[in-house]
Protein backbone atom coordinates (compact mmCIF):
# COMPACT_ATOMS: atom_id res chain seq x y z
CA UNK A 1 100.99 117.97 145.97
CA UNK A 2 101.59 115.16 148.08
CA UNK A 3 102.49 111.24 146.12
CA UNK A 4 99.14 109.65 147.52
CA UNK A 5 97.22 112.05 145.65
CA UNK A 6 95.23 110.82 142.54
CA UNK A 7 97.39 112.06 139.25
CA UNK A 8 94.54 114.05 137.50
CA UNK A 9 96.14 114.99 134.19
CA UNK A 10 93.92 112.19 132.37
CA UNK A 11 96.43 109.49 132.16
CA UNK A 12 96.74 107.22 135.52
CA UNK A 13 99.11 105.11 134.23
CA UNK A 14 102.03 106.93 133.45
CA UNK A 15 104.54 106.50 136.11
CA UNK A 16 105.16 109.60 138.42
CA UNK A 17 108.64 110.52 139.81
CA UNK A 18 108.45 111.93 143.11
CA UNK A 19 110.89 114.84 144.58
CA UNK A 20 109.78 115.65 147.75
CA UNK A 21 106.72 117.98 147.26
CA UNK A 22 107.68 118.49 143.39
CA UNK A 23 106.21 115.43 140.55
CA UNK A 24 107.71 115.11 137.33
CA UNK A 25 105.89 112.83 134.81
CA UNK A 26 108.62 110.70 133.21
CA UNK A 27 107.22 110.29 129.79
CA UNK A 28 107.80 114.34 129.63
CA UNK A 29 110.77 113.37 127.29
CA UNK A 30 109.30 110.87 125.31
CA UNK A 31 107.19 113.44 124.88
CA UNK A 32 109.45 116.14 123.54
CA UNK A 33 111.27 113.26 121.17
CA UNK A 34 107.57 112.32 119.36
CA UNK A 35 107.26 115.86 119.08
CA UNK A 36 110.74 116.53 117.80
CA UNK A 37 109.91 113.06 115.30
CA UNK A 38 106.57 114.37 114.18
CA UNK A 39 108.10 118.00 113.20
CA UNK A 40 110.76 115.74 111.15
CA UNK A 41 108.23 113.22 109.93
CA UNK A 42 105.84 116.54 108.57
CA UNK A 43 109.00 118.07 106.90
CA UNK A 44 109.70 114.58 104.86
CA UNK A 45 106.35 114.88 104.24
CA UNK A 46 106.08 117.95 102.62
CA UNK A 47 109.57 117.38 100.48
CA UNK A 48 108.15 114.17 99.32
CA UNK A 49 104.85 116.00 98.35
CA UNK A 50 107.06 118.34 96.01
CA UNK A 51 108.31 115.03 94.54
CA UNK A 52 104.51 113.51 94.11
CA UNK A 53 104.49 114.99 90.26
CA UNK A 54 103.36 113.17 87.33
CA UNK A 55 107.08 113.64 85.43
CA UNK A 56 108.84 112.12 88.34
CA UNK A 57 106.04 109.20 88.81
CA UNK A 58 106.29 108.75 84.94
CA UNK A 59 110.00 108.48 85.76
CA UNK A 60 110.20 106.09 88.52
CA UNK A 61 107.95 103.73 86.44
CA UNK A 62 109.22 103.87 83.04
CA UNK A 63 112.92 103.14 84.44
CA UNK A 64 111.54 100.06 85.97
CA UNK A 65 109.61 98.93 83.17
CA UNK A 66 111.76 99.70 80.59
CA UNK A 67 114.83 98.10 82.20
CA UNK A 68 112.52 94.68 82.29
CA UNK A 69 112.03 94.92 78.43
CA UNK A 70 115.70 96.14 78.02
CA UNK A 71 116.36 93.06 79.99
CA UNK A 72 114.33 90.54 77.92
CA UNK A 73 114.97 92.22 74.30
CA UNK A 74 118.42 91.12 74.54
CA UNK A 75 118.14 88.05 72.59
CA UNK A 76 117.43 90.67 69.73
CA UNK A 77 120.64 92.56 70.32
CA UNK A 78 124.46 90.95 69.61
CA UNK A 79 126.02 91.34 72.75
CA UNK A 80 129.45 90.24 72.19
CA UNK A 81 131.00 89.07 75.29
CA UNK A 82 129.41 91.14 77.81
CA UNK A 83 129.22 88.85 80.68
CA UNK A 84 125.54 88.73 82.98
CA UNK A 85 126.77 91.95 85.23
CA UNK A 86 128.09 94.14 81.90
CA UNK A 87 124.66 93.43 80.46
CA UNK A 88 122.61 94.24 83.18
CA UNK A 89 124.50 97.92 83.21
CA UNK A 90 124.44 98.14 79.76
CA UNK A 91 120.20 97.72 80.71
CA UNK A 92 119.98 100.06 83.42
CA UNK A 93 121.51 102.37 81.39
CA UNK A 94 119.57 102.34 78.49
CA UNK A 95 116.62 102.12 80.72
CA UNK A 96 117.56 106.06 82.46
CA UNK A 97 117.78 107.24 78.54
CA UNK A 98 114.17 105.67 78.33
CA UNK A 99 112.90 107.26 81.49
CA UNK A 100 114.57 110.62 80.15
CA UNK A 101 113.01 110.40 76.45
CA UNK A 102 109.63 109.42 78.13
CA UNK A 103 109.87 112.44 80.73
CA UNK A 104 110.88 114.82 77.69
CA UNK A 105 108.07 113.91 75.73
CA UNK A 106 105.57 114.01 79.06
CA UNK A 107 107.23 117.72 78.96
CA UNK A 108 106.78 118.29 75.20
CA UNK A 109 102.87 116.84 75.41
CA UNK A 110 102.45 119.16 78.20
CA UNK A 111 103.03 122.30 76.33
CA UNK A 112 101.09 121.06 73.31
CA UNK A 113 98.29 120.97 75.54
CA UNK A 114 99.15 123.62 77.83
CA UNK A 115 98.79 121.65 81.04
CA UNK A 116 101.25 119.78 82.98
CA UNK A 117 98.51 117.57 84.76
CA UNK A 118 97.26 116.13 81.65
CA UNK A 119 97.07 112.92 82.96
CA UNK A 120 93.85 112.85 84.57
CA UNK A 121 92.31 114.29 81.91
CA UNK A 122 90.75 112.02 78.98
CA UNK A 123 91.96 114.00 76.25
CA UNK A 124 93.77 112.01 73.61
CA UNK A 125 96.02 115.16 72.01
CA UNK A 126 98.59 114.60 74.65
CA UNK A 127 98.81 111.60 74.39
CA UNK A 128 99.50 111.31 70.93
CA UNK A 129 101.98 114.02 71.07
CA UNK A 130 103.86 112.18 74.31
CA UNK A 131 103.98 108.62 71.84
CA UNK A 132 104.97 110.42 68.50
CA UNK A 133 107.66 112.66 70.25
CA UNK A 134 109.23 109.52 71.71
CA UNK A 135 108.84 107.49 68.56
CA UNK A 136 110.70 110.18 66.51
CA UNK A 137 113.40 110.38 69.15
CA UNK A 138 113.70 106.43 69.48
CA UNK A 139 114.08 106.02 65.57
CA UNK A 140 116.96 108.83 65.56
CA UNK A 141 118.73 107.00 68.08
CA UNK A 142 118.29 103.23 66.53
CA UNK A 143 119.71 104.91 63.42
CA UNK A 144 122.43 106.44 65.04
CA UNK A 145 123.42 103.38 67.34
CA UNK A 146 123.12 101.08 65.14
CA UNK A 147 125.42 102.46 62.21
CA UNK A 148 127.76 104.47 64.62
CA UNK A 149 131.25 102.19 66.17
CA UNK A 150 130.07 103.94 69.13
CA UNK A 151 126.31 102.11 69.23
CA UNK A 152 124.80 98.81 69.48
CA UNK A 153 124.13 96.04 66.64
CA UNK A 154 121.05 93.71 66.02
CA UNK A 155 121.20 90.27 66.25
CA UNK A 156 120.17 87.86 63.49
CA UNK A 157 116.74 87.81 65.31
CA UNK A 158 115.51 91.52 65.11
CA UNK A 159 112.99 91.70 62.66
CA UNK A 160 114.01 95.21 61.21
CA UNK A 161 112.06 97.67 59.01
CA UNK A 162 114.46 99.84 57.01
CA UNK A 163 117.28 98.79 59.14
CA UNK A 164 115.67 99.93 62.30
CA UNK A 165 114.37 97.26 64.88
CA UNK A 166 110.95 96.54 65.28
CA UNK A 167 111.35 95.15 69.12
CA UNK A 168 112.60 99.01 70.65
CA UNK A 169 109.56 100.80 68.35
CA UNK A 170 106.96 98.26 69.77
CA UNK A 171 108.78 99.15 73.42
CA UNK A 172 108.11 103.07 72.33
CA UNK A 173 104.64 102.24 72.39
CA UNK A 174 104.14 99.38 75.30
CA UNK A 175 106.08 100.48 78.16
CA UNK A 176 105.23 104.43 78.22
CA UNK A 177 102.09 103.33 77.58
CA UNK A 178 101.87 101.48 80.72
CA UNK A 179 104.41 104.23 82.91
CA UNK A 180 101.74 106.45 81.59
CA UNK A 181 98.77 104.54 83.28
CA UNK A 182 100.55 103.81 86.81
CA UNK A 183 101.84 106.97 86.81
CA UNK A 184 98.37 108.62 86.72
CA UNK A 185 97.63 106.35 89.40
CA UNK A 186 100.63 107.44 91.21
CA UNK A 187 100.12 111.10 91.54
CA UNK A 188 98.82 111.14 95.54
CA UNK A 189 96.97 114.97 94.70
CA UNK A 190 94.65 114.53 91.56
CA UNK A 191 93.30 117.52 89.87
CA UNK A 192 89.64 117.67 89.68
CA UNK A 193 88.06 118.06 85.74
């Protein structure tokens, strides 16, 4: 078709490349990259989809908020002569035990109930078996920790209760608590009750 002739393909301004009686469009390989980009962008998509579960949203936000209470019990734990950086390992360590224990007992409450979405639902048997599951694991490991050479010891502040701290059994309770709550939030596909 000759150049003077109107483009018809529905967009007029996309610039036309003219050889001789032969028109190529020059966005045709802009158009084959977004095409290429959307196929990637769909299979991201779909991996982070098998990622959008409750045990690995409980996970993600129990590591966070369990490394800020790690962070500001420490007054309540002697820490020698760790300097700022040793401490704030020492933290983010304990904190991936607390995400584990918290996605083990997510796990355990899930077959007590028999249903790995629990979450949504308002049923209060999970979540009693999710707290007393962790509770039971976090007084085995105080004990351990704190009389092993291995473990930690409590400062002069901890308040203690049979020689087991008071501060990490309130933190059982508070922070999967709340990991609990944004990770129902979290989950992008919600099963209908």
């Amino acid at each position: 078709r000759p150049v003077d002739e109107p483009d018809d393909r529905g967009s007029s301004d996309e610039p036309v490349v003219s050889f001789g009686d032969c028109q190529c469009v020059a966005t045709a390989r802009s158009a084959i990259v977004d095409q290429r980009r959307r196929r990637r962008t769909a299979r991201l998509m779909k991996a982070l989809m098998k990622l959008d579960r409750p045990e690995t949203w409980l996970a993600i936000h129990g590591y966070l908020i369990a490394f800020l209470w790690e962070m500001l019990q420490m007054p309540f734990y002697a820490m020698g002569r760790l300097s700022a950086w040793e401490t704030t390992i020492n933290c983010s360590l304990a904190s991936l035990g607390d995400a584990g224990i918290m996605v083990f007992a997510y796990f355990v409450a899930s077959w007590t109930v028999n249903d790995r979405h629990w979450l949504s639902s308002r049923n209060r048997k999970p979540v009693i078996a999710f707290l007393v599951t962790g509770l039971v694991i976090t007084l085995v490991v105080e004990y351990f920790a704190t009389s092993a050479a291995w473990g930690w010891k409590y400062s002069a502040k901890m308040p203690t209760l049979l020689g087991i701290g008071i501060v990490p059994i309130v933190m059982w309770i508070v922070v999967p608590l709340i990991a609990l709550g944004l990770a129902s939030r979290s989950v992008a596909h919600r099963i209908e009750r």
